[in-house]
N, C-alpha and C. Protein backbone atom coordinates (compact mmCIF):
# COMPACT_ATOMS: atom_id res chain seq x y z
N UNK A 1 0.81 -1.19 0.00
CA UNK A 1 0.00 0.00 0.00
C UNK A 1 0.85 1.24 0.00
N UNK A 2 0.21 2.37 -0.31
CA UNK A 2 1.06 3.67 -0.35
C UNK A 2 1.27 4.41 0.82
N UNK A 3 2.36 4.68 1.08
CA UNK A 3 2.56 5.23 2.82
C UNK A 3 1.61 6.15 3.12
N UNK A 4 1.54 6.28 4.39
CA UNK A 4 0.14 6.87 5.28
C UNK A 4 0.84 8.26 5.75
N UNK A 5 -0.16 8.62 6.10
CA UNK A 5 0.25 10.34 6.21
C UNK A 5 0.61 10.13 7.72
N UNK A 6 -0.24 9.41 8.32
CA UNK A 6 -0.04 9.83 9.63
C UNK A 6 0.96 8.67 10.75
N UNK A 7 0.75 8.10 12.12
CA UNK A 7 1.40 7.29 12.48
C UNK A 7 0.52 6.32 12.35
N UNK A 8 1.68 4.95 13.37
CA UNK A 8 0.61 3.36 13.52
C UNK A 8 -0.13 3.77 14.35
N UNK A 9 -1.58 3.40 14.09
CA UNK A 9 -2.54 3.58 14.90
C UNK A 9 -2.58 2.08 16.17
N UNK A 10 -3.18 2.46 17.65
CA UNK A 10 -3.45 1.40 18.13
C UNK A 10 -5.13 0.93 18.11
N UNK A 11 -6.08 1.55 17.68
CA UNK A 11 -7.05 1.60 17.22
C UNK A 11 -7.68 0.55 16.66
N UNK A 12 -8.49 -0.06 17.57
CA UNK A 12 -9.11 -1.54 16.99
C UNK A 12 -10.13 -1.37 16.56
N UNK A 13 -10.96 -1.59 15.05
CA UNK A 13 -11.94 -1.35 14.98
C UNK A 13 -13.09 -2.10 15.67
N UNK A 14 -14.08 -1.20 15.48
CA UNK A 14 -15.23 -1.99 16.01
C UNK A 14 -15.70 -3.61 15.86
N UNK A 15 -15.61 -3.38 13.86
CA UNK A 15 -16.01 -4.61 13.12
C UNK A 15 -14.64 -5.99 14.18
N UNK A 16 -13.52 -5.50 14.19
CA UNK A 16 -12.91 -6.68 14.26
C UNK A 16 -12.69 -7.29 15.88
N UNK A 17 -13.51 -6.18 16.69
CA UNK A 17 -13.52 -6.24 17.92
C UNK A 17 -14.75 -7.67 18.11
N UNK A 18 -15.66 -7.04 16.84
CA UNK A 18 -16.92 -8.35 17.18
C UNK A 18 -16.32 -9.29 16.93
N UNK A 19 -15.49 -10.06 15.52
CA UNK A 19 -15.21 -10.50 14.90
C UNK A 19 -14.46 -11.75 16.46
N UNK A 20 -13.17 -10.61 17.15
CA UNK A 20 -12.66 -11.39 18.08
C UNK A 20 -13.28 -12.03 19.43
N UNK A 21 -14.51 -11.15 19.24
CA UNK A 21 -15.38 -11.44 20.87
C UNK A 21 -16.14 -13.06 20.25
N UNK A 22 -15.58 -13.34 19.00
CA UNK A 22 -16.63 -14.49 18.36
C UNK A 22 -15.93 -15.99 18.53
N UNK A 23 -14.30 -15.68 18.53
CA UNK A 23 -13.78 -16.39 18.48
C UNK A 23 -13.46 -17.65 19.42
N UNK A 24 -14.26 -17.01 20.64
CA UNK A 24 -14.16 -18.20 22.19
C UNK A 24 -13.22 -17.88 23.13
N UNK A 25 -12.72 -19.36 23.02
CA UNK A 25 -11.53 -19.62 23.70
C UNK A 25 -10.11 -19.49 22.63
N UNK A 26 -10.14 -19.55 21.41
CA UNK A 26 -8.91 -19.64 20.83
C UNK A 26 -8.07 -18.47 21.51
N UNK A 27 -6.63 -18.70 21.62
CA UNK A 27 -5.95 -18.06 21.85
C UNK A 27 -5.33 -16.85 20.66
N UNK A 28 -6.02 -15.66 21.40
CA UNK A 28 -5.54 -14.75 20.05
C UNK A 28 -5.17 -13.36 20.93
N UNK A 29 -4.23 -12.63 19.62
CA UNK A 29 -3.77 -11.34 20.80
C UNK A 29 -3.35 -10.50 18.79
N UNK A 30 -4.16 -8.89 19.28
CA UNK A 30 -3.98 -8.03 18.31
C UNK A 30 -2.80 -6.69 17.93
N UNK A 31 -1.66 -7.11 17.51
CA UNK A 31 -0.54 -5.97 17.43
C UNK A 31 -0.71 -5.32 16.52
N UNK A 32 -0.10 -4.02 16.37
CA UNK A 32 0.19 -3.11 15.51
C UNK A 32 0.81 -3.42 14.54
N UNK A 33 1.21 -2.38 13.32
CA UNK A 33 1.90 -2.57 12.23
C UNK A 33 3.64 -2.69 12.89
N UNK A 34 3.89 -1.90 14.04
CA UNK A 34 5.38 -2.17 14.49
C UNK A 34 5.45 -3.55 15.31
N UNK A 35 4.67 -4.53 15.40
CA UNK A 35 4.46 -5.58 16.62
C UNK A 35 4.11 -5.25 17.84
N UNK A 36 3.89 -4.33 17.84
CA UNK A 36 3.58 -3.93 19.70
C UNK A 36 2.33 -4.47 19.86
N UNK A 37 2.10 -5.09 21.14
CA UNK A 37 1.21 -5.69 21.53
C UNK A 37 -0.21 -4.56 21.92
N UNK A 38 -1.02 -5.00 21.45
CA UNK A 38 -2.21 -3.87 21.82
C UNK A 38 -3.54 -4.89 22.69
N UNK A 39 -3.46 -5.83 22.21
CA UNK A 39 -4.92 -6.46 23.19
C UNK A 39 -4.99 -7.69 23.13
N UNK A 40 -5.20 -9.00 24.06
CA UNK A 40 -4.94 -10.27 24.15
C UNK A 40 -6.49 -10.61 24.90
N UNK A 41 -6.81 -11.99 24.38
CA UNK A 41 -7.84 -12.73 25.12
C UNK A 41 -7.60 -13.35 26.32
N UNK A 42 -8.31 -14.17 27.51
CA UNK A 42 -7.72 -14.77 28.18
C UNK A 42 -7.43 -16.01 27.84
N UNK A 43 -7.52 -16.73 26.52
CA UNK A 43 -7.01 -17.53 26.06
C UNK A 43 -5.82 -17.91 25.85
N UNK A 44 -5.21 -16.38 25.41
CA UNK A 44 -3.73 -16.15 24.96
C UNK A 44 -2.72 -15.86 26.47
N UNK A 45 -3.68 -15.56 27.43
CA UNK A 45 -2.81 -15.42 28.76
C UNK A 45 -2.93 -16.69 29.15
N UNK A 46 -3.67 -17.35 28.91
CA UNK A 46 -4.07 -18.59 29.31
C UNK A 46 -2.62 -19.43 28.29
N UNK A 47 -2.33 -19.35 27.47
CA UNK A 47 -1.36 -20.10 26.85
C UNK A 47 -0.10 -19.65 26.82
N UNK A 48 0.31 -18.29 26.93
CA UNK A 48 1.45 -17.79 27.17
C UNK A 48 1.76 -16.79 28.71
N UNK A 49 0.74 -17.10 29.29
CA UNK A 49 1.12 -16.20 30.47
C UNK A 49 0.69 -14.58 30.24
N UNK A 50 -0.31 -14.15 31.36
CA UNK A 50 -0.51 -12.87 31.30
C UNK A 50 0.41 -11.92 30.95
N UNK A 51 0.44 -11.20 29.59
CA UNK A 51 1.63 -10.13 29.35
C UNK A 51 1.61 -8.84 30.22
N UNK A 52 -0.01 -8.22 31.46
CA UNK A 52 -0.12 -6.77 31.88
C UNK A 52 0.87 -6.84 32.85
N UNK A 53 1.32 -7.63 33.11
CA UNK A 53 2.53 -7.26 34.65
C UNK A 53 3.85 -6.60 33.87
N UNK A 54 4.08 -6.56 32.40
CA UNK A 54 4.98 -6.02 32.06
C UNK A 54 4.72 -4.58 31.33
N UNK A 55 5.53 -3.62 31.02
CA UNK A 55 5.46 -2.32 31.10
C UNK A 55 4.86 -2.19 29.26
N UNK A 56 3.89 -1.50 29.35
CA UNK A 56 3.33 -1.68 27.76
C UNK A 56 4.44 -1.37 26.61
N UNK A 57 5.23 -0.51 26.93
CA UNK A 57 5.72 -0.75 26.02
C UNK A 57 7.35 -1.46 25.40
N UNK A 58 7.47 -2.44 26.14
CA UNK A 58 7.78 -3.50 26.63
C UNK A 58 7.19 -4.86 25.57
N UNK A 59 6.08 -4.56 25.55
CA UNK A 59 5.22 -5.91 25.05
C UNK A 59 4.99 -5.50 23.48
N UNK A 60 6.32 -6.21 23.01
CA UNK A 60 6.17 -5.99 21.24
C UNK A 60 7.32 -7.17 20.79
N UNK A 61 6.49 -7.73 19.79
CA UNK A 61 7.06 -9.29 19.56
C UNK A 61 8.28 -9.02 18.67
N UNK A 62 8.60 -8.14 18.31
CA UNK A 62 9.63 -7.73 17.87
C UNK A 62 11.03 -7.66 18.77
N UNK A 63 10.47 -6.88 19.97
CA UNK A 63 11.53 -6.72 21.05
C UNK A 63 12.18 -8.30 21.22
N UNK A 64 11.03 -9.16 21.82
CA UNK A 64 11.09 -10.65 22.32
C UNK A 64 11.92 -11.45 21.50
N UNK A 65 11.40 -11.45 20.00
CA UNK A 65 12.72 -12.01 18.97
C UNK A 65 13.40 -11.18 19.00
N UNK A 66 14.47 -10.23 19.13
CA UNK A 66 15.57 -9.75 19.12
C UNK A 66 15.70 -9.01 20.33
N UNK A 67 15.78 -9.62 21.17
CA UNK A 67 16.13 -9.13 23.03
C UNK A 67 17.51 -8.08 22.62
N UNK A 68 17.47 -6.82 23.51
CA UNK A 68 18.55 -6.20 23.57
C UNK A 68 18.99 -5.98 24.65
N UNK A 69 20.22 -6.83 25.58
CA UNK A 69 20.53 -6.79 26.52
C UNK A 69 20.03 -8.10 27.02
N UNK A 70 20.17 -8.20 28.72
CA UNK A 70 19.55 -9.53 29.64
C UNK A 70 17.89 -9.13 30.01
N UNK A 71 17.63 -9.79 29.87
CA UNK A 71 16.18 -9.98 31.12
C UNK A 71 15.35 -10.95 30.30
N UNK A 72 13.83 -10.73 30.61
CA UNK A 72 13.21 -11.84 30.52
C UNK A 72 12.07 -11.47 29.14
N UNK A 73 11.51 -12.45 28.25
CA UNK A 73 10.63 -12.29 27.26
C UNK A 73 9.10 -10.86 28.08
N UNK A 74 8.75 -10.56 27.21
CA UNK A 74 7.58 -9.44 27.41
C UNK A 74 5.61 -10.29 27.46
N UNK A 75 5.87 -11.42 26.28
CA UNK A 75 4.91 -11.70 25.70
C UNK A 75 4.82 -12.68 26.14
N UNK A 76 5.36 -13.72 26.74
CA UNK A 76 5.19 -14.97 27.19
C UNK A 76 6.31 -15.26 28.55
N UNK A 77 5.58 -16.26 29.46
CA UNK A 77 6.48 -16.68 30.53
C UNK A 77 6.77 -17.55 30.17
N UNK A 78 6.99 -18.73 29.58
CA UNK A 78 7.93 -19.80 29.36
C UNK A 78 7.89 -19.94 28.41
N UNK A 79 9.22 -20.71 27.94
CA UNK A 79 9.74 -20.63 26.81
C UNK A 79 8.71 -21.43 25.63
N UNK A 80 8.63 -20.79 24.11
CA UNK A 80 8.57 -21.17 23.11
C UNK A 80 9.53 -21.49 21.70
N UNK A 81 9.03 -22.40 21.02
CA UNK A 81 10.14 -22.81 20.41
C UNK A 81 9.48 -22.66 18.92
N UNK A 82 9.78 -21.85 17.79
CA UNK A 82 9.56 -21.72 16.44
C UNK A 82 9.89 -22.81 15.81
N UNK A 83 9.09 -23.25 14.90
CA UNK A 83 9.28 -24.70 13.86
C UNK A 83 10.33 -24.47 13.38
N UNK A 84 10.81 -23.24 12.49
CA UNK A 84 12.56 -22.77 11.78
C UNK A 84 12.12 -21.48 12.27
N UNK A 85 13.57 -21.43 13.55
CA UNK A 85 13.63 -19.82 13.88
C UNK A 85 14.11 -18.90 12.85
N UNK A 86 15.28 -19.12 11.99
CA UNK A 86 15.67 -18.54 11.35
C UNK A 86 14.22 -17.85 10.58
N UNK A 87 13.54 -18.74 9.87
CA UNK A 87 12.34 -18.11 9.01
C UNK A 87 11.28 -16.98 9.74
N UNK A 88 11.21 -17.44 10.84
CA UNK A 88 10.22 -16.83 11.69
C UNK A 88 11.25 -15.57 11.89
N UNK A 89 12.62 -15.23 11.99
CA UNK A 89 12.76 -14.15 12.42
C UNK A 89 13.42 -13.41 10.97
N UNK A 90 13.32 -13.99 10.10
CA UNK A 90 13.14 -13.35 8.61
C UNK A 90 12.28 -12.82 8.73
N UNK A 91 10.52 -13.60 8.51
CA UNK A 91 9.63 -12.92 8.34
C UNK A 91 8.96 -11.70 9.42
N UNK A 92 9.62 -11.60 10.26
CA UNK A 92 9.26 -10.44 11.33
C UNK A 92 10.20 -9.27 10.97
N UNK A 93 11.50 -9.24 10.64
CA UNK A 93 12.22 -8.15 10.12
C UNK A 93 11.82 -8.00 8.68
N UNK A 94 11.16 -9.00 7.93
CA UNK A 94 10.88 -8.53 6.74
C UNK A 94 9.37 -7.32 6.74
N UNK A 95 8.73 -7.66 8.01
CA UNK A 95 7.38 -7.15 7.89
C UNK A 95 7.78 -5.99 8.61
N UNK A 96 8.81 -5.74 9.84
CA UNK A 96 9.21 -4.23 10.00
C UNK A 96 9.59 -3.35 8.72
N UNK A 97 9.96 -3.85 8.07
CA UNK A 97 10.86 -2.90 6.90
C UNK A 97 9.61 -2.54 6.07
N UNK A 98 8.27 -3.85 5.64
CA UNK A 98 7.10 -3.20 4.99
C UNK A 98 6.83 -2.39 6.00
N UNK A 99 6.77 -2.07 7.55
CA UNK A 99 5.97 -1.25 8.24
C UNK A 99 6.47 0.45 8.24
N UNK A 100 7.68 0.22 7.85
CA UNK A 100 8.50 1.27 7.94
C UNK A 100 8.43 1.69 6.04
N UNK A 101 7.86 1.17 5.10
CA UNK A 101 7.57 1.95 3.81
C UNK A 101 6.36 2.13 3.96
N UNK A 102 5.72 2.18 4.95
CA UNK A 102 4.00 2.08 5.15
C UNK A 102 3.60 3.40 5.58
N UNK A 103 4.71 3.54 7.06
CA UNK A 103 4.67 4.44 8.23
C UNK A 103 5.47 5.18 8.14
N UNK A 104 5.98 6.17 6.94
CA UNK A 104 7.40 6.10 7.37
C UNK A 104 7.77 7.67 8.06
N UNK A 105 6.60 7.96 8.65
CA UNK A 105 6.95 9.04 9.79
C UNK A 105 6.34 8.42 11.15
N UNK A 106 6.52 8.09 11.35
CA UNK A 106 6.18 6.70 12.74
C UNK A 106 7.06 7.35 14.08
N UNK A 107 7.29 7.83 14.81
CA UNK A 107 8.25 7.72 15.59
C UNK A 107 8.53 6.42 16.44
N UNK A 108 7.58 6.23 16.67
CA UNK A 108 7.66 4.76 17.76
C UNK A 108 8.17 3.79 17.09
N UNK A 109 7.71 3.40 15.72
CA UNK A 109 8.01 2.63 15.02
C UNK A 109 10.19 2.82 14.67
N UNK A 110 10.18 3.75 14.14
CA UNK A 110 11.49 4.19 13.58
C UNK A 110 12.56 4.21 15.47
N UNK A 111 11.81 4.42 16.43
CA UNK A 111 12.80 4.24 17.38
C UNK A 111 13.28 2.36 17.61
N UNK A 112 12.09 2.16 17.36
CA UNK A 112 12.19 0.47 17.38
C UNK A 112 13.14 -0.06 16.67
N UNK A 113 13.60 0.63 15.50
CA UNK A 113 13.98 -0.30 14.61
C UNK A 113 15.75 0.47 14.92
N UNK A 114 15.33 2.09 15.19
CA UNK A 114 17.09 1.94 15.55
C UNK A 114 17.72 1.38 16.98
N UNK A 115 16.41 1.13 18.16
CA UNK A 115 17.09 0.39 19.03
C UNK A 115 17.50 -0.93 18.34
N UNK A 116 17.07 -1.96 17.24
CA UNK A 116 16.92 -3.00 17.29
C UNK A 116 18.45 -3.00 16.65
N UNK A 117 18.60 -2.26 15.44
CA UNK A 117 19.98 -1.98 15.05
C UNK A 117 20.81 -2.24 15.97
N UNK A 118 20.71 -1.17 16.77
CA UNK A 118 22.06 -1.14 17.94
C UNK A 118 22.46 -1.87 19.03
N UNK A 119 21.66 -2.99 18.93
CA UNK A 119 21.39 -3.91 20.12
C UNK A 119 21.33 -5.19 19.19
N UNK A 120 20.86 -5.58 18.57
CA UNK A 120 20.93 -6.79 18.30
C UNK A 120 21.63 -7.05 17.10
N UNK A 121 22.59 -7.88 16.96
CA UNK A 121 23.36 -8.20 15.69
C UNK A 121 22.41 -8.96 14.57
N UNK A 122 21.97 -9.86 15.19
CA UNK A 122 21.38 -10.69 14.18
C UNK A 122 20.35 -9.70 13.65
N UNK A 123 19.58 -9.23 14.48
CA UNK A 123 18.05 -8.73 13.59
C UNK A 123 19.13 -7.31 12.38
N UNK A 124 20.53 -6.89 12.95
CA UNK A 124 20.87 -6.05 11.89
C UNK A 124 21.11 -6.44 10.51
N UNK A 125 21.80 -8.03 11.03
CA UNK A 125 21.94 -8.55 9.61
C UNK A 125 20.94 -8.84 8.57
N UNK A 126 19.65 -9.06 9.39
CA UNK A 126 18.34 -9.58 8.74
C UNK A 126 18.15 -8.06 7.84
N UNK A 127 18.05 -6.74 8.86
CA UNK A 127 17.83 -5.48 8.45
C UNK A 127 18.33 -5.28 6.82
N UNK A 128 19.95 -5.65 7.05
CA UNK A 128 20.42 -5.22 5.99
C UNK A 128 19.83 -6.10 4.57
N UNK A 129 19.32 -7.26 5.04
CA UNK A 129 19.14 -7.86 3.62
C UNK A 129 18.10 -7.25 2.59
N UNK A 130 17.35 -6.35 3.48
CA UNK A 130 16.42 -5.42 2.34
C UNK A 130 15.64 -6.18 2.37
N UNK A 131 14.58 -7.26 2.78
CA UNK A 131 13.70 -8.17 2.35
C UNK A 131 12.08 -7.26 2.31
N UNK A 132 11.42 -6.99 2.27
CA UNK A 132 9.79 -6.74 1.91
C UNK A 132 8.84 -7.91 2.15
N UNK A 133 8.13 -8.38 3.22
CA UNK A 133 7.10 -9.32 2.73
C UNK A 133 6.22 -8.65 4.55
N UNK A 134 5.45 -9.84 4.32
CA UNK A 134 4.54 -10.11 5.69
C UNK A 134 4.58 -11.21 6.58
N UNK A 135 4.87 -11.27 7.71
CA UNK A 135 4.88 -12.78 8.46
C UNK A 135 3.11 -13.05 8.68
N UNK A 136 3.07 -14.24 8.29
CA UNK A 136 1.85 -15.15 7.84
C UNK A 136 1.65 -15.94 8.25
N UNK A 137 2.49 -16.95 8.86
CA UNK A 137 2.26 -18.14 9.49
C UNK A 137 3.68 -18.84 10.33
N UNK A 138 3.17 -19.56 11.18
CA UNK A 138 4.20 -20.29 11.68
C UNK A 138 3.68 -21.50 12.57
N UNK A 139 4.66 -22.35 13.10
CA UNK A 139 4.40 -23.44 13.79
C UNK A 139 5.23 -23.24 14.98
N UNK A 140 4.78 -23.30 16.39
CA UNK A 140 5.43 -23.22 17.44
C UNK A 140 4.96 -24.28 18.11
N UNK A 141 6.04 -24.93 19.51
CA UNK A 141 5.84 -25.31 20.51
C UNK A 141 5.85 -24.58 21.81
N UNK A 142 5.02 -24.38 22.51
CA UNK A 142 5.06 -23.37 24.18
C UNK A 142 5.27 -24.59 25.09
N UNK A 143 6.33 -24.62 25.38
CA UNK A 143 6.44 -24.97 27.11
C UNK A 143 5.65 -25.08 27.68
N UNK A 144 4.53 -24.96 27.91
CA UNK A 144 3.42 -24.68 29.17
C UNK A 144 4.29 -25.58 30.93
N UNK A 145 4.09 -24.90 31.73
CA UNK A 145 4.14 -25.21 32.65
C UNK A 145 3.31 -26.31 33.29
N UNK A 146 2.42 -26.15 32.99
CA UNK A 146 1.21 -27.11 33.66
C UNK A 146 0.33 -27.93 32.96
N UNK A 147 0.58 -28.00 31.68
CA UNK A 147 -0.12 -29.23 30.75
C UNK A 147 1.48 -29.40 29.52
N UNK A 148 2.56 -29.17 29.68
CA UNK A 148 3.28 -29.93 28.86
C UNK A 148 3.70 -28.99 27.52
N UNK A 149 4.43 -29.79 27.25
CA UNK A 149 4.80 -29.23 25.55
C UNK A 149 3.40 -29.04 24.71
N UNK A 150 3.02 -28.14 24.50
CA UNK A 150 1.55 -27.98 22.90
C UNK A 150 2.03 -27.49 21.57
N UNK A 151 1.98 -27.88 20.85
CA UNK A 151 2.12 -27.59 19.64
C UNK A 151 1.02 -26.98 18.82
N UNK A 152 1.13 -26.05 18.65
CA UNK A 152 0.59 -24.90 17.91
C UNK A 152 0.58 -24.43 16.44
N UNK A 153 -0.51 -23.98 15.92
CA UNK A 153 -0.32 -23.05 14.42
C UNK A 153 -0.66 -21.84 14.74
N UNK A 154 0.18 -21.14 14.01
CA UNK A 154 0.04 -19.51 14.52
C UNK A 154 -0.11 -19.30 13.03
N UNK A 155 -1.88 -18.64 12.86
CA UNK A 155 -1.70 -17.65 12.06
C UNK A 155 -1.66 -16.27 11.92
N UNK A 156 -1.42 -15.31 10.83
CA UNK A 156 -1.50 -13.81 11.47
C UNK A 156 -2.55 -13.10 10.17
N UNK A 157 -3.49 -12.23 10.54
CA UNK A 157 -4.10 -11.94 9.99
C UNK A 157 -3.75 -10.49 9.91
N UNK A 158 -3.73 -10.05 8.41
CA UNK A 158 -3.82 -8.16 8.53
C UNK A 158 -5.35 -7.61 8.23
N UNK A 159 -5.44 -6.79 9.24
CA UNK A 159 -6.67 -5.96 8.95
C UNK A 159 -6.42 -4.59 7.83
N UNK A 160 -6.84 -4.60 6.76
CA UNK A 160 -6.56 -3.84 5.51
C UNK A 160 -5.51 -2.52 5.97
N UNK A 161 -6.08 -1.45 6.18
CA UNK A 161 -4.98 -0.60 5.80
C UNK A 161 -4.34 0.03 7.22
N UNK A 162 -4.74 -0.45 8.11
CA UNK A 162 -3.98 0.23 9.61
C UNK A 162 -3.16 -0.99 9.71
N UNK A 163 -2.80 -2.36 8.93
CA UNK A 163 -1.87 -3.16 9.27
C UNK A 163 -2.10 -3.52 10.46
N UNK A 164 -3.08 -3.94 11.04
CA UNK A 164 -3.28 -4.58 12.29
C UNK A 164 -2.97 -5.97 11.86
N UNK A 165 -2.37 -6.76 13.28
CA UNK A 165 -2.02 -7.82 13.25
C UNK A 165 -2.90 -8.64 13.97
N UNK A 166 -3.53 -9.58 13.57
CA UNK A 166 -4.53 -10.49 14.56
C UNK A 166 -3.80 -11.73 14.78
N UNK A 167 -3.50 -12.16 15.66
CA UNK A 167 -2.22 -13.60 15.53
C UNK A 167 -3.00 -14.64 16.49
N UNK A 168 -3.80 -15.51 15.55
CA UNK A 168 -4.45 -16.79 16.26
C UNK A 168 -3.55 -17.78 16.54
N UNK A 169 -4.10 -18.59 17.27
CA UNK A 169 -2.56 -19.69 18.34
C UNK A 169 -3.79 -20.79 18.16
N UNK A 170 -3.88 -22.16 17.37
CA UNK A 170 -5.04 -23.18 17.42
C UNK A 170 -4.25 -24.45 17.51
N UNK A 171 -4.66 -25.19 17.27
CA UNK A 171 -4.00 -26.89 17.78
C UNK A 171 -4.75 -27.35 16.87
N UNK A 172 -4.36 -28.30 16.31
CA UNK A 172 -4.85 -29.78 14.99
C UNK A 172 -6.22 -30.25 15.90
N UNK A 173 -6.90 -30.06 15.45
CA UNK A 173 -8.39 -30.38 15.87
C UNK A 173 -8.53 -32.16 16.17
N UNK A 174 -9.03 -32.87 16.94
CA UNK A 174 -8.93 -33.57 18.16
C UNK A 174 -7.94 -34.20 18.45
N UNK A 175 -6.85 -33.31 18.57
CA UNK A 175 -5.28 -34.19 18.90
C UNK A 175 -5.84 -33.49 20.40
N UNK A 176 -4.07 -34.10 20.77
CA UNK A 176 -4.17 -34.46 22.79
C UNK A 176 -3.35 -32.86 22.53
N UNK A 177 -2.96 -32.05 21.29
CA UNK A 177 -2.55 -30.76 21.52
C UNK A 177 -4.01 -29.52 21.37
N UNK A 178 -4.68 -30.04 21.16
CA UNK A 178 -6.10 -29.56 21.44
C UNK A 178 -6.54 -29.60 22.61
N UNK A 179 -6.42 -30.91 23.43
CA UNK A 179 -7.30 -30.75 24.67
C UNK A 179 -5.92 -30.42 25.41
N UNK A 180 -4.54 -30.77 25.29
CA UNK A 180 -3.79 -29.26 26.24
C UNK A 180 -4.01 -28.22 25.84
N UNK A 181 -4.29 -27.52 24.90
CA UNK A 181 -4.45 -25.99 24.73
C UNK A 181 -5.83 -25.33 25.71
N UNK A 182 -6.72 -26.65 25.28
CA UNK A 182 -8.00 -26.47 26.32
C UNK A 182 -8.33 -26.42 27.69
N UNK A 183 -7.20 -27.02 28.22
CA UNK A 183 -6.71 -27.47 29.52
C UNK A 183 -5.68 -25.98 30.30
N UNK A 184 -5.16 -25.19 29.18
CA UNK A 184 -4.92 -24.42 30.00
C UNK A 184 -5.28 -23.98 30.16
N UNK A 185 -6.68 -23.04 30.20
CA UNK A 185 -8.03 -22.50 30.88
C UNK A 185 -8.04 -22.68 31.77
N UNK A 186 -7.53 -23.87 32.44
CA UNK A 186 -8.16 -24.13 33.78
C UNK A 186 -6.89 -24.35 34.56
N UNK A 187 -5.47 -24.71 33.63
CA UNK A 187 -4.30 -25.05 34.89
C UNK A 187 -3.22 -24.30 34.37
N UNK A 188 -3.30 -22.61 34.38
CA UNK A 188 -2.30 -22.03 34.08
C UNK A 188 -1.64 -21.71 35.59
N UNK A 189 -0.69 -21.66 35.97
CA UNK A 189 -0.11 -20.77 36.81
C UNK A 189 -0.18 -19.60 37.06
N UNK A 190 -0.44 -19.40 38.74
CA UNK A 190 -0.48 -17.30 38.66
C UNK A 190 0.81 -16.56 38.22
């Protein structure tokens, strides 16, 4: 699309607000065009651990794949594991660089990307390759604490032109990674 006059909005529309109140229990959580986290179900706290104990702006999946410095993930309490990390953290620096020909008077956005520079080697190298696309899909495993390894499909949905990110988390329909995903509803840890 042709760059926007103004910044990333955090602005959920109405339509997709129903859209998510429809969805149940699936685990889903809605970011911005820079990854910053803007709104999660209790499904998604339910599978990755409540993200509000951490500082909002803090909670952007961007930060989490390319940590700068020590401490701990923003978006999840225990560890997850990407089907090919390498791809998964292609397609997240590839979709900053569309966010940044999108946005490209952003401040929040454009600070993100020169902290990410200066702090993380790898996501610079990704930077430099110039790539353009959208991250779309992936396959993860979450740790869960209290029902086990689950294996997951993550898809990501864009909402047309504010680049909202809708990122559903589902399990292969009646596997035993279905009824753990279902199970953590009821045995997450505080």
């Amino acid at each position: 699309g042709p760059p926007a006059d103004g910044c990333i909005s955090d602005h959920i529309p109405p339509g997709v607000h129903r859209v998510l109140a429809r969805l149940g229990d699936v685990a889903v959580a809605v970011f911005a065009a820079d990854w910053q986290m803007i709104w999660w179900n209790p499904g998604w706290a339910a599978l990755f651990g409540d993200p509000s104990s951490f500082p909002r702006e803090l909670r952007n999946f961007a930060r989490d794949r390319f940590p700068v410095g020590p401490g701990p993930a923003h978006l999840n309490r225990w560890p997850v594991i990407a089907l090919d990390d390498d791809t998964t953290d292609a397609a997240v620096v590839s979709d900053l660089r569309r966010a940044t020909g999108r946005f490209p008077h952003d401040g929040r956005l454009a600070e993100l990307i020169r902290v990410l520079l200066a702090g993380n080697e790898r996501f610079a190298g990704l930077w430099a390759a110039g790539t353009v696309a959208a991250h779309r899909e992936d396959h993860k495993t979450v740790q869960h604490p209290s029902v086990g390894p689950i294996e997951v499909d993550c898809d990501v949905l864009t909402d047309g032109d504010s680049e909202l990110k809708i990122v559903i988390l589902t399990a292969a329909p009646g596997s035993e990674d279905e009824t753990k995903l279902r199970l953590t509803t009821i045995a997450t840890p505080p």
